[in-house]
PDB file of N, CA and C in Angstrom:
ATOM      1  N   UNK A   1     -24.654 -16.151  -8.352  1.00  0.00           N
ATOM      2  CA  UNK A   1     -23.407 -15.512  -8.704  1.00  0.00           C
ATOM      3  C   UNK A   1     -22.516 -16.508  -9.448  1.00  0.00           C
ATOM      4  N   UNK A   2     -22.381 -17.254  -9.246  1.00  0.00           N
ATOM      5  CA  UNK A   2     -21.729 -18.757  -9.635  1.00  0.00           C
ATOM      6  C   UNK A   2     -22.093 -18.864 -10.736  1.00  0.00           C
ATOM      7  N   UNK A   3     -23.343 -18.733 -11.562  1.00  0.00           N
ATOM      8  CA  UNK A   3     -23.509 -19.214 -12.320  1.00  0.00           C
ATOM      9  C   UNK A   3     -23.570 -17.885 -13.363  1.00  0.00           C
ATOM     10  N   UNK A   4     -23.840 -16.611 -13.219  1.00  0.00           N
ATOM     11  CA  UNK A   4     -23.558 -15.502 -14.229  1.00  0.00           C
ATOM     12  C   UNK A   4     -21.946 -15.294 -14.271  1.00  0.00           C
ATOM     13  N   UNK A   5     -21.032 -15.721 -13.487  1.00  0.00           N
ATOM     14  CA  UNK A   5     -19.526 -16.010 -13.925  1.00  0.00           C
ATOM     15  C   UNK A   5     -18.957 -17.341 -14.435  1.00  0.00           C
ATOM     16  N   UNK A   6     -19.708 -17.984 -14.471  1.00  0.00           N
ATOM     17  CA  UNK A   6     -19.374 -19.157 -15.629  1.00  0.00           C
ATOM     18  C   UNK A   6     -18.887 -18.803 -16.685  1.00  0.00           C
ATOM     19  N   UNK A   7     -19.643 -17.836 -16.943  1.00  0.00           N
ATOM     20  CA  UNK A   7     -19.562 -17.536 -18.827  1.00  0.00           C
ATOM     21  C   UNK A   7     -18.144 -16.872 -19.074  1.00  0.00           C
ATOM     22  N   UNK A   8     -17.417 -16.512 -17.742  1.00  0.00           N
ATOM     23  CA  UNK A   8     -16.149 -16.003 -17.772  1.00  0.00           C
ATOM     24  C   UNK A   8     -15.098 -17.107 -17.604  1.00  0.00           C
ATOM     25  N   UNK A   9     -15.165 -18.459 -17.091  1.00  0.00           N
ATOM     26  CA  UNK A   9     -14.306 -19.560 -16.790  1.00  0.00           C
ATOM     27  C   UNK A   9     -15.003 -20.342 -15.769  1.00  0.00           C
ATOM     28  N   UNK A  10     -14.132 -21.197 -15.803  1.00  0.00           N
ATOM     29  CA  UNK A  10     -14.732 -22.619 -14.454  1.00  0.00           C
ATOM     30  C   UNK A  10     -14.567 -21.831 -13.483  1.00  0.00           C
ATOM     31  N   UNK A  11     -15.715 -21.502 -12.449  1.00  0.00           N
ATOM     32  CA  UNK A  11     -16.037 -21.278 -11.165  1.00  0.00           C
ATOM     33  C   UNK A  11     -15.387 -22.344 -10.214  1.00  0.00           C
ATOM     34  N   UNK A  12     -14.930 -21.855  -9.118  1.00  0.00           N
ATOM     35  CA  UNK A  12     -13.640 -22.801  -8.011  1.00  0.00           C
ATOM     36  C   UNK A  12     -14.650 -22.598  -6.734  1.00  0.00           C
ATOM     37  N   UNK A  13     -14.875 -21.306  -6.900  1.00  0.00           N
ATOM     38  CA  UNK A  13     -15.604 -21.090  -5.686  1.00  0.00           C
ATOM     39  C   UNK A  13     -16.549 -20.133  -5.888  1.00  0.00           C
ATOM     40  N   UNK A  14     -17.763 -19.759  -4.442  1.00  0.00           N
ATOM     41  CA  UNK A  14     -18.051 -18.196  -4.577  1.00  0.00           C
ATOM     42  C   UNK A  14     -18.715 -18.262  -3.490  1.00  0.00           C
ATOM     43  N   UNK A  15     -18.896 -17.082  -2.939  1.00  0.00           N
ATOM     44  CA  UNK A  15     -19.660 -16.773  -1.586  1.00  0.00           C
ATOM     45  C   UNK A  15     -20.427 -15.626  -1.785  1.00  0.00           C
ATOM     46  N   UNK A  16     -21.314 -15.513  -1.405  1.00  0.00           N
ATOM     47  CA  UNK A  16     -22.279 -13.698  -1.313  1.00  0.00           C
ATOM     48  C   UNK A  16     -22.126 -13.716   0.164  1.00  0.00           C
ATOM     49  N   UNK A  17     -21.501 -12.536   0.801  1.00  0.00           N
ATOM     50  CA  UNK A  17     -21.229 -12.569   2.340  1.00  0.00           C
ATOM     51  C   UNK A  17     -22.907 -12.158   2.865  1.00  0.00           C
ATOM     52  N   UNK A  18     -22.833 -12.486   4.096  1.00  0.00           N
ATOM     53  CA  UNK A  18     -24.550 -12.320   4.491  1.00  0.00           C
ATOM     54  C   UNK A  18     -24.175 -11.555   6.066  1.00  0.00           C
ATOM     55  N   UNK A  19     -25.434 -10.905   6.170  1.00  0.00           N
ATOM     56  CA  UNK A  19     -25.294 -10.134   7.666  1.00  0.00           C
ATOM     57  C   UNK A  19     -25.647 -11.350   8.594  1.00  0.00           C
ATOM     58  N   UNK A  20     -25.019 -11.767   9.701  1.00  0.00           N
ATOM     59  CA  UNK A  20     -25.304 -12.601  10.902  1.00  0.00           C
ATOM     60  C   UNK A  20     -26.239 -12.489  11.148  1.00  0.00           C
ATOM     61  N   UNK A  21     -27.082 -11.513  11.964  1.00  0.00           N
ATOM     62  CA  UNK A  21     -28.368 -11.126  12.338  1.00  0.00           C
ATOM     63  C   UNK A  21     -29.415 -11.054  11.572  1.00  0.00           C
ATOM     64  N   UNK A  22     -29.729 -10.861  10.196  1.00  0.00           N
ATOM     65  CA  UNK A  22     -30.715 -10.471   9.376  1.00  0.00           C
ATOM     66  C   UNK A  22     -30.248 -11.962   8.199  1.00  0.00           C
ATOM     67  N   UNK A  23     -29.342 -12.056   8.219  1.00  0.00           N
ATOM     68  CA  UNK A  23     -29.257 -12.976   6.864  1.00  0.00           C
ATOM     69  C   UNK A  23     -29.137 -12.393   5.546  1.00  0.00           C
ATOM     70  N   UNK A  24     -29.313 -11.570   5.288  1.00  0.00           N
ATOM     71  CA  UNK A  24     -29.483 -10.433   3.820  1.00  0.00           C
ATOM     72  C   UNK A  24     -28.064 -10.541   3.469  1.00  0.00           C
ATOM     73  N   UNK A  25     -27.856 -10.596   1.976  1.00  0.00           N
ATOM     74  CA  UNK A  25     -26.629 -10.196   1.523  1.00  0.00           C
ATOM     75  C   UNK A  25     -26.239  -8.650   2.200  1.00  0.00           C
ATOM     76  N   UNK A  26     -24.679  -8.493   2.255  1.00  0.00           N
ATOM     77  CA  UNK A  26     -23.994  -7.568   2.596  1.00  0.00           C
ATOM     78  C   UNK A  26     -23.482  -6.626   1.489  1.00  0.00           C
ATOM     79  N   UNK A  27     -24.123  -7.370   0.285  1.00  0.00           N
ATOM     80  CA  UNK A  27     -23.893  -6.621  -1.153  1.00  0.00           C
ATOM     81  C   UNK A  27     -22.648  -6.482  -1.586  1.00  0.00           C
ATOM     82  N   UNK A  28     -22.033  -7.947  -1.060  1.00  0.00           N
ATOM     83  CA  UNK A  28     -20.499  -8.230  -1.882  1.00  0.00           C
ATOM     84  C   UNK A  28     -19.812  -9.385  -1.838  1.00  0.00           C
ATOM     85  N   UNK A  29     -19.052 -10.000  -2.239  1.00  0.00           N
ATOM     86  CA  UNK A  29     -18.705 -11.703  -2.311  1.00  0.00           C
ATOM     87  C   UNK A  29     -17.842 -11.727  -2.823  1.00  0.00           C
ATOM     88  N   UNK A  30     -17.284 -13.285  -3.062  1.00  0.00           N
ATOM     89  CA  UNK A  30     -15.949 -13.634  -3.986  1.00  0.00           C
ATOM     90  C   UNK A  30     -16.356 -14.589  -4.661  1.00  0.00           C
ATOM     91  N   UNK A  31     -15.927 -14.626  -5.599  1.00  0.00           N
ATOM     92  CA  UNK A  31     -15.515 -15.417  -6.927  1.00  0.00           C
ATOM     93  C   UNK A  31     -14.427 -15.993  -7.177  1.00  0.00           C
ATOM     94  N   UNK A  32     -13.714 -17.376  -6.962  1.00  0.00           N
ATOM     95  CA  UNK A  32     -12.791 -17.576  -7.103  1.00  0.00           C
ATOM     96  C   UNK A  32     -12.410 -18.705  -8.760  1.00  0.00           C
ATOM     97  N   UNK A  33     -11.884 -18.129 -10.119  1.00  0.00           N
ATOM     98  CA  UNK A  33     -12.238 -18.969 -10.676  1.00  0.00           C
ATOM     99  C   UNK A  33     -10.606 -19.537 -11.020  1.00  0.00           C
ATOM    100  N   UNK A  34     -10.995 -20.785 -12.044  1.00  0.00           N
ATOM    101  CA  UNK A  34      -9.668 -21.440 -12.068  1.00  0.00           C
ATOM    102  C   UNK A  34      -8.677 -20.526 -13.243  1.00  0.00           C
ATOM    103  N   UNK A  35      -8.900 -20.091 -13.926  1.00  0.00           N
ATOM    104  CA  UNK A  35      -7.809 -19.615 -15.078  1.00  0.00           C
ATOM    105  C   UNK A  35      -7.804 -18.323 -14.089  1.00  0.00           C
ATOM    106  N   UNK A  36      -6.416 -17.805 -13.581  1.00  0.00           N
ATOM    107  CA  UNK A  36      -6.324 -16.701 -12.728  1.00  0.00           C
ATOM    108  C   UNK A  36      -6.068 -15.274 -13.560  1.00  0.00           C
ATOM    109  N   UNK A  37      -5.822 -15.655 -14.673  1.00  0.00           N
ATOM    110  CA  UNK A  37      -6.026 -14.589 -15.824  1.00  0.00           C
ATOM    111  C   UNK A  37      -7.519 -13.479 -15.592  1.00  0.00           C
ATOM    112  N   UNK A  38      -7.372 -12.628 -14.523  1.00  0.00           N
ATOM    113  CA  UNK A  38      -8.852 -11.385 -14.294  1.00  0.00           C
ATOM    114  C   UNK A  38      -9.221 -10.442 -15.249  1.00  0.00           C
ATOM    115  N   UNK A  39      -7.578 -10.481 -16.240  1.00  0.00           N
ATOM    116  CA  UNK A  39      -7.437  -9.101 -17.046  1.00  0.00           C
ATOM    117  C   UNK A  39      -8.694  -8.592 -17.963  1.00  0.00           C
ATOM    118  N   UNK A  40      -9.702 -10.103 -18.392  1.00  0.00           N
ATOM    119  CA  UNK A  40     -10.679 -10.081 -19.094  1.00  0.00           C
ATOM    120  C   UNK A  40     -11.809  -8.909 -18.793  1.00  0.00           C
ATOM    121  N   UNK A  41     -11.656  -9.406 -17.290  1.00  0.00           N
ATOM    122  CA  UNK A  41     -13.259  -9.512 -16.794  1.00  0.00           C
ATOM    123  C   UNK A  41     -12.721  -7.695 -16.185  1.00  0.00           C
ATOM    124  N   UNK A  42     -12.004  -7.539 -15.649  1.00  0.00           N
ATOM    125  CA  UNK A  42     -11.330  -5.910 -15.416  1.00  0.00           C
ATOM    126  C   UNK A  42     -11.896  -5.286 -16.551  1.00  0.00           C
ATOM    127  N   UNK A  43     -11.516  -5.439 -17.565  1.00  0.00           N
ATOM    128  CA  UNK A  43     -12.170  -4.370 -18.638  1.00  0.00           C
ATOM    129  C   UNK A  43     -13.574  -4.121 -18.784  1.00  0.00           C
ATOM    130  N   UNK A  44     -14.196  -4.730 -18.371  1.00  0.00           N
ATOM    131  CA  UNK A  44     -15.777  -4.652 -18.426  1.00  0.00           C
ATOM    132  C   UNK A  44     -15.822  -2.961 -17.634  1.00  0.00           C
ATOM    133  N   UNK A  45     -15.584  -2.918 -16.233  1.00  0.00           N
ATOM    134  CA  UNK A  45     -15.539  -1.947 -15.676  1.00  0.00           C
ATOM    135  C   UNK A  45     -16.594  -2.635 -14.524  1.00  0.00           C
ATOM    136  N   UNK A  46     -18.034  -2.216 -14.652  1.00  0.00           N
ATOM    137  CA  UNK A  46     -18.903  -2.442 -14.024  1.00  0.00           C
ATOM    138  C   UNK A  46     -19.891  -3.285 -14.701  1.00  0.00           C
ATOM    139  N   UNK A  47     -20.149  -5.180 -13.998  1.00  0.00           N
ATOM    140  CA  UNK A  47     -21.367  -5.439 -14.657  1.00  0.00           C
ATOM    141  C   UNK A  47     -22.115  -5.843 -13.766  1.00  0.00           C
ATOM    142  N   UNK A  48     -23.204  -6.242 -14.593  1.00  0.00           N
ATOM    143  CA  UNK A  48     -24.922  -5.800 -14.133  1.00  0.00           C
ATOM    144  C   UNK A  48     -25.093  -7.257 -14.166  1.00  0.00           C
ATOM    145  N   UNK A  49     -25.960  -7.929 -12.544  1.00  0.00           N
ATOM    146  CA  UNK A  49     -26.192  -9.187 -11.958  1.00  0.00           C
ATOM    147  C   UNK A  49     -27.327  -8.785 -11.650  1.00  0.00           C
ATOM    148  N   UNK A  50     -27.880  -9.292 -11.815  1.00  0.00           N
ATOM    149  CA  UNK A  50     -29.762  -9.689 -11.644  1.00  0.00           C
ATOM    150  C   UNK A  50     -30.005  -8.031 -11.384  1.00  0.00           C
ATOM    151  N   UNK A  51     -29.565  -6.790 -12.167  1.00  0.00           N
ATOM    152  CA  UNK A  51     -30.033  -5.618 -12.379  1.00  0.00           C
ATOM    153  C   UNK A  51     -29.414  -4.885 -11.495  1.00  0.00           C
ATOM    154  N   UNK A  52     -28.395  -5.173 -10.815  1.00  0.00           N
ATOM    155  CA  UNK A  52     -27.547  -4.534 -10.261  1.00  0.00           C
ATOM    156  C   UNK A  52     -26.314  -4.405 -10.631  1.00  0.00           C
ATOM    157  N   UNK A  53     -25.377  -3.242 -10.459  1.00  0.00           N
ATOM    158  CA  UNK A  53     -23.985  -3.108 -10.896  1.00  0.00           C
ATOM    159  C   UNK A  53     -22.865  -3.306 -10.174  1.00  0.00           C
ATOM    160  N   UNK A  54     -22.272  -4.168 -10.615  1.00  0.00           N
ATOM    161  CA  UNK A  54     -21.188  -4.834  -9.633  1.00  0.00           C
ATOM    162  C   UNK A  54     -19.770  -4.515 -10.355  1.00  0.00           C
ATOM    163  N   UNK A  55     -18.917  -3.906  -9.101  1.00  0.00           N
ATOM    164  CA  UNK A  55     -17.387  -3.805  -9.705  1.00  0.00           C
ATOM    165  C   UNK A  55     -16.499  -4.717  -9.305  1.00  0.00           C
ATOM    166  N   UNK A  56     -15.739  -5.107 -10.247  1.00  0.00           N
ATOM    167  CA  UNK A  56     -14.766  -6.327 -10.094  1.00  0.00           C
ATOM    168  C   UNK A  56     -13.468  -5.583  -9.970  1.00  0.00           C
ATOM    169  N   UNK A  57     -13.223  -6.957  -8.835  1.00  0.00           N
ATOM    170  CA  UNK A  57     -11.803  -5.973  -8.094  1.00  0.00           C
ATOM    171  C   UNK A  57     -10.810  -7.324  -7.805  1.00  0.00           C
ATOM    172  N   UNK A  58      -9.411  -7.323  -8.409  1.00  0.00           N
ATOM    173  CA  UNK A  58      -8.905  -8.150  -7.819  1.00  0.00           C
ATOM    174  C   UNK A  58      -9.045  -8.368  -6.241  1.00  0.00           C
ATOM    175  N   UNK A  59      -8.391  -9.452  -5.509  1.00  0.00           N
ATOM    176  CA  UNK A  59      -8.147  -9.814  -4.249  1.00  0.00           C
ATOM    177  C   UNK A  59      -6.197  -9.972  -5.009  1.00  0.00           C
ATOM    178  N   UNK A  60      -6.029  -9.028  -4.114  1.00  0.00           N
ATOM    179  CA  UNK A  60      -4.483  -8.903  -3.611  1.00  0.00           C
ATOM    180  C   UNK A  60      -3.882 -10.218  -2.817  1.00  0.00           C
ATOM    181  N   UNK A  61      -2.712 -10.893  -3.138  1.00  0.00           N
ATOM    182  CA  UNK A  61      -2.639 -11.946  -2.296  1.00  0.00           C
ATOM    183  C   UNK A  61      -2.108 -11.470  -0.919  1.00  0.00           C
ATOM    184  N   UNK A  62      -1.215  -9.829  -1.531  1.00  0.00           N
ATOM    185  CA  UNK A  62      -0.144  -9.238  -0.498  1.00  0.00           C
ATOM    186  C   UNK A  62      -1.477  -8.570   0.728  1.00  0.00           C
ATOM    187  N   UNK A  63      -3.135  -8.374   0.134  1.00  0.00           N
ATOM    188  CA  UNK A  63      -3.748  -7.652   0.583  1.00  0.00           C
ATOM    189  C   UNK A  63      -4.304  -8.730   1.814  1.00  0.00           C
ATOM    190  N   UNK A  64      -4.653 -10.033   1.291  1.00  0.00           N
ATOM    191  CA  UNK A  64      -5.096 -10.750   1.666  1.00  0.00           C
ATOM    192  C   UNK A  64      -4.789 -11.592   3.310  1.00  0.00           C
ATOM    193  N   UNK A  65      -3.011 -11.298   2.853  1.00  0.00           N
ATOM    194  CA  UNK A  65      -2.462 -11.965   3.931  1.00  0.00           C
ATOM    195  C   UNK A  65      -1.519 -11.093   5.004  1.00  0.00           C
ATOM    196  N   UNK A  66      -1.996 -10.029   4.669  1.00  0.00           N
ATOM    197  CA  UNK A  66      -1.764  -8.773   5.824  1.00  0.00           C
ATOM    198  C   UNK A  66      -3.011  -8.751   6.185  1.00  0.00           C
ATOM    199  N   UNK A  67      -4.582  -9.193   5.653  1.00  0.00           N
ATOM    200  CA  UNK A  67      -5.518  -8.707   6.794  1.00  0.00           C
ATOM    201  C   UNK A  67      -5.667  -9.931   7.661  1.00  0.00           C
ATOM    202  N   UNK A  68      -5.203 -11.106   7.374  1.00  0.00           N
ATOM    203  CA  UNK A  68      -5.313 -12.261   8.211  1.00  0.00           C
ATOM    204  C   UNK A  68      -4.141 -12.900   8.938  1.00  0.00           C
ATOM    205  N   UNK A  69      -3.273 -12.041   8.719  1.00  0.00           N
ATOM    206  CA  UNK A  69      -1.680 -12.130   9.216  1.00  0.00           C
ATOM    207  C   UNK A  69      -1.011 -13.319   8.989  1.00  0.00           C
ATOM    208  N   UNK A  70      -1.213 -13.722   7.732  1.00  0.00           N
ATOM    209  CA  UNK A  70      -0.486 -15.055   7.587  1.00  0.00           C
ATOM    210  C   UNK A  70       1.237 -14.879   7.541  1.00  0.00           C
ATOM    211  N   UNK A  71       1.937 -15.385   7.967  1.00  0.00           N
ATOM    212  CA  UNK A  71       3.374 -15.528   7.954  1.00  0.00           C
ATOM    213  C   UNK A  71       3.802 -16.571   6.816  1.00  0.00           C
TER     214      UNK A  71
END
């Protein structure tokens, strides 16, 4: 994943979340890259990673820190 979003900016981070028990991707992750400018990669709509279609969705900061209750 890290490396098919390169081509969009410097990669900061990324995770593919995995099931505890089985280990298998959970068929979703984050991408965190450095230019916070998403507006690019939003217009695509849906793209296609090793033949699968993936939708890009911001992370809300307001979303973020109401599900982890940060103060």
């Amino acid at each position: 994943m890290r490396e098919f979003f390169s081509q969009f900016g410097k990669v900061v981070d990324s995770t593919v979340m995995l099931d505890r028990e089985t280990g298998r991707s959970k068929g979703f992750g984050f991408v965190s890259l450095e230019d916070v400018n998403v507006q690019p990669l939003l217009g695509f709509g849906n793209l296609e990673i090793d033949g699968k279609l993936v939708s890009i969705l911001p992370l809300s900061i307001t979303w973020h820190s109401q599900l982890f209750k940060i103060d």
